[in-house]
N, C-alpha and C. Protein backbone atom coordinates (compact mmCIF):
# COMPACT_ATOMS: atom_id res chain seq x y z
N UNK A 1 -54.43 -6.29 92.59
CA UNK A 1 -54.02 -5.66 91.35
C UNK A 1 -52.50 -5.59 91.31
N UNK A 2 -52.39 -5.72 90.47
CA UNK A 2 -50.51 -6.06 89.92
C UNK A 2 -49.75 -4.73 89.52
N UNK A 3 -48.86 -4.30 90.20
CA UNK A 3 -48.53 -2.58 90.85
C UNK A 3 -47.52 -2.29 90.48
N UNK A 4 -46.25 -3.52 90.53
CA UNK A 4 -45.20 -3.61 90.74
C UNK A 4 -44.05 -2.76 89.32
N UNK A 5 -45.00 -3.52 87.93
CA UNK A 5 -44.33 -2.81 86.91
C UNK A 5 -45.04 -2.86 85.88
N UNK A 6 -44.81 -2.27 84.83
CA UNK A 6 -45.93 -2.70 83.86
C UNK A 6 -45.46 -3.48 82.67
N UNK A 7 -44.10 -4.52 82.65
CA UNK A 7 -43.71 -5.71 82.27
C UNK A 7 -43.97 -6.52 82.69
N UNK A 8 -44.78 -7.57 81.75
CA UNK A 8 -44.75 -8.92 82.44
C UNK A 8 -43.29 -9.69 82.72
N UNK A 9 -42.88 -9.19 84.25
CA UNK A 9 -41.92 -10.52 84.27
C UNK A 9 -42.23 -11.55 84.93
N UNK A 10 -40.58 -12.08 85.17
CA UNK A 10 -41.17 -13.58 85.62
C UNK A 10 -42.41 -13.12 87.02
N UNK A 11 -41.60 -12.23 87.77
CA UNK A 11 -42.77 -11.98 89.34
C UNK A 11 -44.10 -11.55 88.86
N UNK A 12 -44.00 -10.92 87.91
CA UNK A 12 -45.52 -11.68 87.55
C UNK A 12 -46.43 -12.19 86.55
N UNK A 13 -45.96 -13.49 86.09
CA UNK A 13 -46.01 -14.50 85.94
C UNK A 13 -46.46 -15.12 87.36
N UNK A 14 -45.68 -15.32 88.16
CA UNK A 14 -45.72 -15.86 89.75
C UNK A 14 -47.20 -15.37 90.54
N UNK A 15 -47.17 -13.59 90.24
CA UNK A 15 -48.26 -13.17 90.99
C UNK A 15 -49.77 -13.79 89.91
N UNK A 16 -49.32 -14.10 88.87
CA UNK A 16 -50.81 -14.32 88.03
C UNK A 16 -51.33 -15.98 88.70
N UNK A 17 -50.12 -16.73 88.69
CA UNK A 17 -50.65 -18.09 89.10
C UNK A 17 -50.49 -18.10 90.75
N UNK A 18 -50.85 -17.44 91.29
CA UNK A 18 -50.87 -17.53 93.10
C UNK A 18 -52.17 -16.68 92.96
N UNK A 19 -53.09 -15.90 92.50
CA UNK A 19 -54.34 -15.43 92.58
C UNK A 19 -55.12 -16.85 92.72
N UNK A 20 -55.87 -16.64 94.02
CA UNK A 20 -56.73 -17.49 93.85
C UNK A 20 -58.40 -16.86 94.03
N UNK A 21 -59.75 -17.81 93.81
CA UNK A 21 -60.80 -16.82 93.33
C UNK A 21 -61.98 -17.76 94.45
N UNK A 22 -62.57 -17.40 94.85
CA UNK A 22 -63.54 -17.44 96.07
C UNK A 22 -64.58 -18.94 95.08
N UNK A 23 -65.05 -18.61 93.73
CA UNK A 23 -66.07 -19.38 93.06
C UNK A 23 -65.32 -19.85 92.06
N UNK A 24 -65.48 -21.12 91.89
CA UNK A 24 -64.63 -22.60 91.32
C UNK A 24 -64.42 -22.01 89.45
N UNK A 25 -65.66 -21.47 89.17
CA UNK A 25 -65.57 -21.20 87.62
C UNK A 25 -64.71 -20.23 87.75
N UNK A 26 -64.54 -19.04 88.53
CA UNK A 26 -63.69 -17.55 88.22
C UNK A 26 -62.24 -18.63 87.79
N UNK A 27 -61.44 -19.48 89.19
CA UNK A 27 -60.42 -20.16 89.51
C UNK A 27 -59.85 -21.02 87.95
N UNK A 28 -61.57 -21.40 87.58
CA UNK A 28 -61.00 -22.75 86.20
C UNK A 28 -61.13 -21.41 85.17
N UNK A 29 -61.36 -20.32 84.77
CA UNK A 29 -61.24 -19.70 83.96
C UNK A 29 -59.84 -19.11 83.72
N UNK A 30 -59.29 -18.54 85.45
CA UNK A 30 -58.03 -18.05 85.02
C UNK A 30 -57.03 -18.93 84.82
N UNK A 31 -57.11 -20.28 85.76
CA UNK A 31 -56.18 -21.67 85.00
C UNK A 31 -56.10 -21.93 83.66
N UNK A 32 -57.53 -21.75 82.90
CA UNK A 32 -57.69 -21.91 81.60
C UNK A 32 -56.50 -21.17 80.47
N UNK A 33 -57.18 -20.31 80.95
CA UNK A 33 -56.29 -19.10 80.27
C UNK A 33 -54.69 -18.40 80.40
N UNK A 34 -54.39 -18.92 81.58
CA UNK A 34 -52.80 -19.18 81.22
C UNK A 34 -52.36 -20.45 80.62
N UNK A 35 -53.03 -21.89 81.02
CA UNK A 35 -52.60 -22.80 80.29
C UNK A 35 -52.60 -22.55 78.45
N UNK A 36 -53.59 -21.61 77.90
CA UNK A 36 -53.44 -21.14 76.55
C UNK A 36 -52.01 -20.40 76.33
N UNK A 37 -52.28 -19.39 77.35
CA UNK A 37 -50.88 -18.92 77.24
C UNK A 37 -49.43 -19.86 77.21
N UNK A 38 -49.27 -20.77 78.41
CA UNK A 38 -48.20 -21.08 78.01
C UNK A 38 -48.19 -21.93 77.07
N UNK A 39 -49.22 -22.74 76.68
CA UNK A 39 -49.41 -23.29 74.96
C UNK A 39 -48.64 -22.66 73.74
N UNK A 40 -49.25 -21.38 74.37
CA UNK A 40 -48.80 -20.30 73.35
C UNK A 40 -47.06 -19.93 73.44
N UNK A 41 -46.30 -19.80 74.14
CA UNK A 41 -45.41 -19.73 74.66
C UNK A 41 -44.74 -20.99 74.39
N UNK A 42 -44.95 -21.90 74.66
CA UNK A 42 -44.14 -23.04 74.19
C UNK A 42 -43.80 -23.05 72.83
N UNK A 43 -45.39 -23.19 72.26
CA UNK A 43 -45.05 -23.48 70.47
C UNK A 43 -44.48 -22.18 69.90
N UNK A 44 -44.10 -20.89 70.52
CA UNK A 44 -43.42 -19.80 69.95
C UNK A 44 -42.01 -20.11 70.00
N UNK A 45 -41.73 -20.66 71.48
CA UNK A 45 -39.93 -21.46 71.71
C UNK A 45 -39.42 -22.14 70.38
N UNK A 46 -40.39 -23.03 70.46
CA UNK A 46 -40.41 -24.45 69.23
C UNK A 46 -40.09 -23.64 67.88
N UNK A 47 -40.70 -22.94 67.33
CA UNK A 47 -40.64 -22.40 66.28
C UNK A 47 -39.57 -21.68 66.18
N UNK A 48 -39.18 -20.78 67.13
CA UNK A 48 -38.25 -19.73 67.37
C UNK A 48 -36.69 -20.86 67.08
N UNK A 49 -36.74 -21.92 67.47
CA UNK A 49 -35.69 -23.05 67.68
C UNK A 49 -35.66 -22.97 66.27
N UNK A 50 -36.44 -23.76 65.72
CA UNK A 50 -36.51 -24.09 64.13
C UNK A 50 -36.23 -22.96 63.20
N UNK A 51 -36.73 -21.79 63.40
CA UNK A 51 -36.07 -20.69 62.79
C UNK A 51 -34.28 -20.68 62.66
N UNK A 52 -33.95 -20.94 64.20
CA UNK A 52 -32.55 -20.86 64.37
C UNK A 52 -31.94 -22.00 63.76
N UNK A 53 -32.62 -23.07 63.67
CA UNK A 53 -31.87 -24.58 62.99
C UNK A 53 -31.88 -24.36 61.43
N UNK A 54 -33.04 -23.47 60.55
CA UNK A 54 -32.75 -22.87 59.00
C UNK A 54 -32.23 -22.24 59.09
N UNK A 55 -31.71 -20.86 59.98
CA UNK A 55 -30.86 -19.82 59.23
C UNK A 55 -29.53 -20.58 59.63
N UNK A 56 -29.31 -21.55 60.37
CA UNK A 56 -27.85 -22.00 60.24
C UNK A 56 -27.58 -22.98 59.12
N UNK A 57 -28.52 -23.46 58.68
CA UNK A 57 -28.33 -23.95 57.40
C UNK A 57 -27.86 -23.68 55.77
N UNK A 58 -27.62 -24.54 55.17
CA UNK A 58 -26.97 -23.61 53.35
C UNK A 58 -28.10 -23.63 52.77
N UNK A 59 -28.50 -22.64 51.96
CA UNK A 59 -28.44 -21.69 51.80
C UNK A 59 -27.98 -20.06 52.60
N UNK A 60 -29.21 -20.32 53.53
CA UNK A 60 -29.49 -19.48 54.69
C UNK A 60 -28.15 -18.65 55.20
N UNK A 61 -27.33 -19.53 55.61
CA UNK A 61 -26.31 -19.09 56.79
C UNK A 61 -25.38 -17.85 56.38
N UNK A 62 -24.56 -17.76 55.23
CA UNK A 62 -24.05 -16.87 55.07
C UNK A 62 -24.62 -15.65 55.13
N UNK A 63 -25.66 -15.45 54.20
CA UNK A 63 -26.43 -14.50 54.02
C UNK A 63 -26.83 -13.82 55.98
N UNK A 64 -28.01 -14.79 56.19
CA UNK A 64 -28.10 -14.23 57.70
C UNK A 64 -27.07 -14.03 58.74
N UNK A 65 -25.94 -14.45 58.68
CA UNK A 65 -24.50 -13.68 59.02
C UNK A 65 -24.55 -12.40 58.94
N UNK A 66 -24.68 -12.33 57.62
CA UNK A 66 -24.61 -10.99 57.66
C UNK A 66 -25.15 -9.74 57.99
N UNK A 67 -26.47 -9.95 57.61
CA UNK A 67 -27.50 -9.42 58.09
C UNK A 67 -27.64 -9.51 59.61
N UNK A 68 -26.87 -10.46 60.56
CA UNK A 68 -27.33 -9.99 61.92
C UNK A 68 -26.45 -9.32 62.31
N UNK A 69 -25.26 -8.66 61.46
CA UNK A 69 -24.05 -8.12 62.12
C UNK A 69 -24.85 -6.78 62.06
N UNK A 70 -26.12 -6.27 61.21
CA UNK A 70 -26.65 -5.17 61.73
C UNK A 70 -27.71 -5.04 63.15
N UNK A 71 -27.52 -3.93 63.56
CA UNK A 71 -28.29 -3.71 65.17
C UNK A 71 -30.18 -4.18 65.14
N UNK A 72 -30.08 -4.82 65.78
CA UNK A 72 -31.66 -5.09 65.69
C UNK A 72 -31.96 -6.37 64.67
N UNK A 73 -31.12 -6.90 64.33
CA UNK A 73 -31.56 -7.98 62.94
C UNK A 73 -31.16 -9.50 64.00
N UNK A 74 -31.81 -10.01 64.18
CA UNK A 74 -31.70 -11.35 64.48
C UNK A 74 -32.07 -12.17 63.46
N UNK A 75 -31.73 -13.88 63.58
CA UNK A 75 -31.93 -14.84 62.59
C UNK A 75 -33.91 -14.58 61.40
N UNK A 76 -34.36 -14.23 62.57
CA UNK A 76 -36.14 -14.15 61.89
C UNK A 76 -36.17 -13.02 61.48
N UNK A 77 -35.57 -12.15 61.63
CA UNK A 77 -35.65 -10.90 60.99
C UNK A 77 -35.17 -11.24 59.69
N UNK A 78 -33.55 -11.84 59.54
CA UNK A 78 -32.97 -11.93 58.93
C UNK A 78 -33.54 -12.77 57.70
N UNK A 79 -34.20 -13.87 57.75
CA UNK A 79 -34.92 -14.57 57.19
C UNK A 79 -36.18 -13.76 56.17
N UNK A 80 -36.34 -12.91 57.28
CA UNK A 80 -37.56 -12.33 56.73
C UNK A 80 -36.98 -11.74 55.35
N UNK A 81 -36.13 -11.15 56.28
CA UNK A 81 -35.72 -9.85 54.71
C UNK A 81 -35.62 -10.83 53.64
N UNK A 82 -34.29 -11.85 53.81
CA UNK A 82 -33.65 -12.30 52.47
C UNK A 82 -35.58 -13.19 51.79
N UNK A 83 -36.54 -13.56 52.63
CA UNK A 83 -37.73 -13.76 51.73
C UNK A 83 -38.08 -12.87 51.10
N UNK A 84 -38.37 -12.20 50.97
CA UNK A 84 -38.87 -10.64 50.82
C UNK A 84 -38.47 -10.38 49.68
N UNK A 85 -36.76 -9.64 49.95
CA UNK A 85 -35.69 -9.37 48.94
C UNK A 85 -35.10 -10.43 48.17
N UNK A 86 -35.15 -11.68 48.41
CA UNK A 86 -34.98 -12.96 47.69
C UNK A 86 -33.78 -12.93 47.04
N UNK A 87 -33.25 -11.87 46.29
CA UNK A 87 -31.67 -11.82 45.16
C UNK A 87 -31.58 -10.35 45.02
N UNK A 88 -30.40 -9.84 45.83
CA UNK A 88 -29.81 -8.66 46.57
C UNK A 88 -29.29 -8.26 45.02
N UNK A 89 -29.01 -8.97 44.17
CA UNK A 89 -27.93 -8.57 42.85
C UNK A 89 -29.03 -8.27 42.00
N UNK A 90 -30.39 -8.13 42.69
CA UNK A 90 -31.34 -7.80 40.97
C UNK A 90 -31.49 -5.62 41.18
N UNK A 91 -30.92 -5.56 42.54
CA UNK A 91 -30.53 -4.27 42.69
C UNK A 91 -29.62 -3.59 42.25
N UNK A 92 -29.16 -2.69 40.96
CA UNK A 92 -28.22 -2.01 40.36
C UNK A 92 -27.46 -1.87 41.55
N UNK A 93 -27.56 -0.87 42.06
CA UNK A 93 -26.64 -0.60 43.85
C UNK A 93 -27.89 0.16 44.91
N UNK A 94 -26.52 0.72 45.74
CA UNK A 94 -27.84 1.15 47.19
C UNK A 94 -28.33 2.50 46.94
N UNK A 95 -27.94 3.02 45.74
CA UNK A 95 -28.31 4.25 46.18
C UNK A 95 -30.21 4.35 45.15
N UNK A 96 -30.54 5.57 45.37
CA UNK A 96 -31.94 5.91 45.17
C UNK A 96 -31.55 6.51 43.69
C-alpha cells in the first residue's frame, strides 16, 4: 500500500509500475490500466500544446495576455473566458 503521500508523484508513478502480482491476469490488468492512463496523459500534453499554439495566435494573443497577467488564469483558462464572454465591449462597464 502506497503510504508515502497522498499526491500522485513521480515516486509513485514508479511505485505503481514496480508492483508486481503472483496471477498473470491481476499483472495484465494493472499494465492495462496504466497504459490507459498514460494514453490519457499523453493526448492531454498534445492538446494542452495546441491550446498554447491558439492562444499565441491573432486573434487570441493579445486578449489572453492579458488575462494571464491575472493570478490563476493560464492560456485555457484564458481561452475559456474570452469563449464564453466572446466581446468584453457589449458590457456598459464593471460595475453591477
Amino acid at each position: 500500500m502506497w503510504l508515502e503521500t497522498k499526491n500522485w508523484t513521480q515516486a509513485h508513478w514508479d511505485w505503481m509500475r514496480s508492483q508486481k502480482f503472483e496471477h498473470d491476469w491481476a499483472q495484465r490488468t494493472l499494465d492495462e490500466y496504466l497504459a490507459v492512463l498514460d494514453a490519457a496523459f499523453e493526448r492531454l500534453g498534445r492538446l494542452n500544446q495546441e491550446v498554447e499554439v491558439i492562444a499565441g495566435q491573432e486573434p487570441w494573443r493579445p486578449m489572453v495576455e492579458r488575462l494571464c497577467t491575472l493570478r490563476g488564469i493560464r492560456p485555457l483558462s484564458a481561452l475559456t473566458i474570452l469563449a464564453e464572454i466572446h466581446d468584453f465591449d457589449r458590457f456598459k462597464s464593471p460595475r453591477i
